[in-house]
Protein backbone atom coordinates (compact mmCIF):
# COMPACT_ATOMS: atom_id res chain seq x y z
CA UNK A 1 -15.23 17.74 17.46
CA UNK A 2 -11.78 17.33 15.16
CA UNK A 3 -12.06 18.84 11.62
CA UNK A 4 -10.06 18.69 8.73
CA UNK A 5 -9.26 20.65 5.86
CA UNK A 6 -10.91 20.26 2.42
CA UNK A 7 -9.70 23.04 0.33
CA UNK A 8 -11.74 26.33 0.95
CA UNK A 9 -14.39 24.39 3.76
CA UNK A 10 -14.00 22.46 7.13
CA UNK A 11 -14.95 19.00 7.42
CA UNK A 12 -16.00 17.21 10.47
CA UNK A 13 -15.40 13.35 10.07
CA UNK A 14 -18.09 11.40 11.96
CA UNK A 15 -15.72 8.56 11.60
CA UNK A 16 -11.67 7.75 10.26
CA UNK A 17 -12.08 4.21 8.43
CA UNK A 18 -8.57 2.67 8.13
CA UNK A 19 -7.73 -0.31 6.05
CA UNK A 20 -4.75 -2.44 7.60
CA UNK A 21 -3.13 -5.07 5.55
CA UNK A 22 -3.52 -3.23 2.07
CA UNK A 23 0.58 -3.59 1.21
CA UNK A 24 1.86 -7.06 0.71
CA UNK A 25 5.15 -5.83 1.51
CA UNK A 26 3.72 -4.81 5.07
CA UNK A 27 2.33 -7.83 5.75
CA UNK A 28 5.56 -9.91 5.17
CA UNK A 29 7.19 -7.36 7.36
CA UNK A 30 4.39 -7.59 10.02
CA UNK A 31 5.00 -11.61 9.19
CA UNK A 32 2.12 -11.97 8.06
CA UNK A 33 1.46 -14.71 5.05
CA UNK A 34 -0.56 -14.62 2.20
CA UNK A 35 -2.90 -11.78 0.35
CA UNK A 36 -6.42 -11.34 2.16
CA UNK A 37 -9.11 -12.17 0.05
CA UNK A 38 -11.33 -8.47 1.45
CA UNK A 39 -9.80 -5.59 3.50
CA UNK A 40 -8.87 -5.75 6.71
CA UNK A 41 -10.66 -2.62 8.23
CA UNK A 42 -10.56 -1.21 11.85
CA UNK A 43 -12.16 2.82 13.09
CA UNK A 44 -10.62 5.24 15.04
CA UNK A 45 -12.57 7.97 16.63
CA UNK A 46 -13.02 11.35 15.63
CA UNK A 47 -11.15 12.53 18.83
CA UNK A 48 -7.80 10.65 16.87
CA UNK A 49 -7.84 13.44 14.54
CA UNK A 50 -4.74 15.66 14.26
CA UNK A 51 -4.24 18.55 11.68
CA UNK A 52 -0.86 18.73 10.37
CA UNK A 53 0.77 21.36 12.49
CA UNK A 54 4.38 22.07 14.06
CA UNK A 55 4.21 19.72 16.60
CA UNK A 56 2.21 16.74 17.63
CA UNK A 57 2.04 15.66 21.50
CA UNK A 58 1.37 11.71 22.11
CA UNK A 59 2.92 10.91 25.93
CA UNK A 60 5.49 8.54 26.43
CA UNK A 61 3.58 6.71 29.26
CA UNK A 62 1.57 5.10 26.33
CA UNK A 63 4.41 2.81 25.17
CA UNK A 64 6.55 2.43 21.85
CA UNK A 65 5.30 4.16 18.97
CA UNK A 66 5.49 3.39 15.19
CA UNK A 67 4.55 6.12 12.46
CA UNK A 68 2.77 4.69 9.13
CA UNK A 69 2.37 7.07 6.01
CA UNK A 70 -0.91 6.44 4.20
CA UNK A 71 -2.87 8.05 1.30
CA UNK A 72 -6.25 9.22 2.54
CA UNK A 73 -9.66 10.47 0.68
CA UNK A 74 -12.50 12.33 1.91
CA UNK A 75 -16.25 11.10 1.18
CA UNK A 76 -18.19 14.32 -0.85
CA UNK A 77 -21.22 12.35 -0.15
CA UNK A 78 -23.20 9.88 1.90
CA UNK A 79 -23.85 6.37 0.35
CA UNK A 80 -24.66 3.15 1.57
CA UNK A 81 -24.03 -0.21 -0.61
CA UNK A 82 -21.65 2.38 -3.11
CA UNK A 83 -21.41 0.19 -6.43
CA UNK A 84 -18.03 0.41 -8.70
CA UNK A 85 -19.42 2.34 -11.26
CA UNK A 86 -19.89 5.13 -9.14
CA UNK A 87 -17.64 5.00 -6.33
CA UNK A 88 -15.02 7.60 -7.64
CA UNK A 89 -18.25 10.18 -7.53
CA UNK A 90 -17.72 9.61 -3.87
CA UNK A 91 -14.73 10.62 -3.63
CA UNK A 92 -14.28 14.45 -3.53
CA UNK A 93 -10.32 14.58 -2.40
CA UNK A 94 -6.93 13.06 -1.25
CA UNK A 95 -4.15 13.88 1.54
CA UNK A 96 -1.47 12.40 2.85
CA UNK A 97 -2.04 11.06 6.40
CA UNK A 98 0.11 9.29 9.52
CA UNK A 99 -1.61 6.74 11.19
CA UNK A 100 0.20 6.29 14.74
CA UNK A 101 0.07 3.09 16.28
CA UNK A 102 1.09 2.00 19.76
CA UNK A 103 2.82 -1.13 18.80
CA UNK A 104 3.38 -2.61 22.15
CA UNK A 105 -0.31 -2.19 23.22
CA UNK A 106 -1.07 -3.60 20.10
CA UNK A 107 1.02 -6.88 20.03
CA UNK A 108 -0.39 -7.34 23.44
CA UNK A 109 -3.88 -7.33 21.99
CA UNK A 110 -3.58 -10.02 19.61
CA UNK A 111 -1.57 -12.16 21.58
CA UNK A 112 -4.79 -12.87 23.98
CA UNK A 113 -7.19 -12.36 20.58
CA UNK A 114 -8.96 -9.34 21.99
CA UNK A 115 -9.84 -5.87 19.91
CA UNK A 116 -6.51 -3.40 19.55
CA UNK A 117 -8.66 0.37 19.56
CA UNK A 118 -6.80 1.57 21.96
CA UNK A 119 -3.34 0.83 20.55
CA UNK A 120 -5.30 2.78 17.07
CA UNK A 121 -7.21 5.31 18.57
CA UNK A 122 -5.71 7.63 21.10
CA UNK A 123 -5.83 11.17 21.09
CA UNK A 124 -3.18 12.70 17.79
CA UNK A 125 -3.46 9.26 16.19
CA UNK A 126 -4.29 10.26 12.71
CA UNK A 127 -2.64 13.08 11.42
CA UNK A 128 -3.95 14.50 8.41
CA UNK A 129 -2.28 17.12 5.72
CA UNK A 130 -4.92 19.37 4.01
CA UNK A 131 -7.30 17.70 1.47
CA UNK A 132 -7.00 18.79 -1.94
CA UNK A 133 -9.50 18.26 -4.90
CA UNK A 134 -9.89 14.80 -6.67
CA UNK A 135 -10.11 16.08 -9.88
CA UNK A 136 -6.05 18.09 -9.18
CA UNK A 137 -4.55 14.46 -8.09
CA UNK A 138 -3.32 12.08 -10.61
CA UNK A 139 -4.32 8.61 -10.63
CA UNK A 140 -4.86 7.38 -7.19
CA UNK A 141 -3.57 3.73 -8.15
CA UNK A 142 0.40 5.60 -9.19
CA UNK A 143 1.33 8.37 -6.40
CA UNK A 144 4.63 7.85 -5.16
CA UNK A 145 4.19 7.85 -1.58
CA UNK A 146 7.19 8.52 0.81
CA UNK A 147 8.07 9.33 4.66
CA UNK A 148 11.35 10.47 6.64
CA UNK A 149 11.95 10.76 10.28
CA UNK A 150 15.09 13.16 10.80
CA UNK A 151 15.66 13.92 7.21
CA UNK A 152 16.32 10.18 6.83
CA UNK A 153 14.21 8.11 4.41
CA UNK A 154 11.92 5.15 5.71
CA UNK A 155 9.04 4.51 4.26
CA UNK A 156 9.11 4.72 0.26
CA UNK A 157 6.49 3.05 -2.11
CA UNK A 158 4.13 3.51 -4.53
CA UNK A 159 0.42 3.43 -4.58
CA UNK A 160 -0.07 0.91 -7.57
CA UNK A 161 0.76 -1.77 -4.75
CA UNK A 162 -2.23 -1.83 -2.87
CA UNK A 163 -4.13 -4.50 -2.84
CA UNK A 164 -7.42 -2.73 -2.74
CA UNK A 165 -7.98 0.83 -4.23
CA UNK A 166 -9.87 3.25 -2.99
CA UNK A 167 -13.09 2.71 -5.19
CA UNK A 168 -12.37 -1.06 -3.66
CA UNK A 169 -12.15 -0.10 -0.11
CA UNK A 170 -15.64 2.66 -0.03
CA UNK A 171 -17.57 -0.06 -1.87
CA UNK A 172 -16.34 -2.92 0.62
CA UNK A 173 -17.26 -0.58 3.89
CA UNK A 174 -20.06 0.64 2.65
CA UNK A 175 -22.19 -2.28 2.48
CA UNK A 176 -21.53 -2.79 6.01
CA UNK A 177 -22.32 0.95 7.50
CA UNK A 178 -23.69 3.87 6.15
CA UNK A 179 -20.58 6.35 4.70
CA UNK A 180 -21.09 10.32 5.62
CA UNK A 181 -20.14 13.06 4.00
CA UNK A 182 -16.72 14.40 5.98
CA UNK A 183 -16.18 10.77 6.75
CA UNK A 184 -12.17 10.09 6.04
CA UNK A 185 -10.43 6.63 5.10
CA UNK A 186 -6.70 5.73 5.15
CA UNK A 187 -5.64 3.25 2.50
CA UNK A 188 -3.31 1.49 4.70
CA UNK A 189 0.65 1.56 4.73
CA UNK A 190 3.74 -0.27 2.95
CA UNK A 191 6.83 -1.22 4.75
CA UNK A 192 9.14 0.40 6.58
CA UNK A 193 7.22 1.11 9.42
CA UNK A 194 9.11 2.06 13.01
CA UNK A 195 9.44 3.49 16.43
CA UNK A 196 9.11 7.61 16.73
CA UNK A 197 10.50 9.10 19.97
CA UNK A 198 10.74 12.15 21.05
CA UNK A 199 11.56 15.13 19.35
CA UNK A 200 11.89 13.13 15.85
CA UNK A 201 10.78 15.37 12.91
CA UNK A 202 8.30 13.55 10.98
CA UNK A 203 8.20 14.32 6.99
CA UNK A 204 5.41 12.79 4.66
CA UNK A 205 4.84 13.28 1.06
CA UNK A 206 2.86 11.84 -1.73
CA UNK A 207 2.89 12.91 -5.25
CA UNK A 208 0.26 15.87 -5.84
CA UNK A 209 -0.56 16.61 -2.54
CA UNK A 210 0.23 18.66 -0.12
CA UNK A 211 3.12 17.25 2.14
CA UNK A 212 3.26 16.66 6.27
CA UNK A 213 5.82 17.86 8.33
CA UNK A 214 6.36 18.09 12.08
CA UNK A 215 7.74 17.13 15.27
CA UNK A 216 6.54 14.17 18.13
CA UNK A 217 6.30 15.37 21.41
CA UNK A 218 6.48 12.34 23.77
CA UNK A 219 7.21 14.08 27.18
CA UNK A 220 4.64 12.89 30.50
């Protein structure tokens, strides 16, 4: 089983919830149209997990691959039908997180309508930077959120444009399936998403938290 790092502790996430479609500005560049009325949400497996480390191996036989820089919490607790009031309780810290996609294996997907987990949820396909506190990160809703690949800047936002917040997201997913404690979600990315190849140095940082850095392998 994949763990992450939650301050002093391991954690073992029975599950990675991601939230796609959470940036309008991703969307349009997606082209995608319109806001979505609830979030978009889609798993990948606990075998996904990567800790952020020097290097990061995804093969090159699994097509064209696109880094996305997301904030990410960690559930404290488990809850089921989480109401507003309390959701934050939930909530016990933040990182900053990649969420690899295999873009080719995905377009093929929803060209033909069918379910895109594989193209989400191969081995090294969520990357995760240690988890710090809630209570040492600012406000969740204004973290500067930013990503380079080769010292050059691509991805550069800020988290007051999501479209659903944290709180929004655990209270939407969790009156569908039970939440666990260890469980992990990713908040979804803005724009600027794009290919990685190999030997790219990948650099990820959002205000308050401890930053990603490290190179794709994509050798056989």
């Amino acid at each position: 089983m994949q763990i992450v790092k939650m301050g002093d502790r391991l954690a073992i996430p029975s599950k990675v919830i991601c939230v796609g479609k959470n940036y309008k500005s991703h969307i349009k560049e997606m082209g995608g149209q319109g806001t979505p009325s609830e979030p978009t949400i889609f798993l990948k497996p606990n075998s996904a997990i990567a800790n952020g480390s020097s290097s990061i191996s995804i093969p090159s036989y699994l097509g064209l691959l696109h880094y996305e820089v997301e904030l990410c919490l960690i559930v404290g607790r488990e809850g089921k039908n989480i109401e507003p009031s309390v959701a934050e309780a939930y909530i016990e810290g933040y990182s900053v997180g990649i969420d690899f996609t295999l873009r080719d294996v995905q377009s093929k997907a929803k060209e033909v309508g069918g379910p895109w987990t594989l193209s989400k949820g191969f081995d090294s396909a969520a990357v995760f930077g240690e988890f710090i506190p809630s209570s040492q990160v600012g406000d969740p809703l204004n973290l500067k959120i930013h990503l380079s690949v080769n010292g050059k800047v691509k991805q550069e936002c800020n988290t007051a444009n999501m479209l659903f917040s944290p709180s929004d997201i655990l209270c939407y997913v969790s009156g569908y399936m039970t939440i666990l404690s260890g469980d992990v979600i990713m908040c979804g990315t803005p724009r600027g998403v794009g290919p990685v190849s190999d030997g790219d140095e990948i650099f990820a940082q959002i205000d308050d938290l401890p930053y990603l850095k490290f190179e794709v392998e994509r050798k056989v």
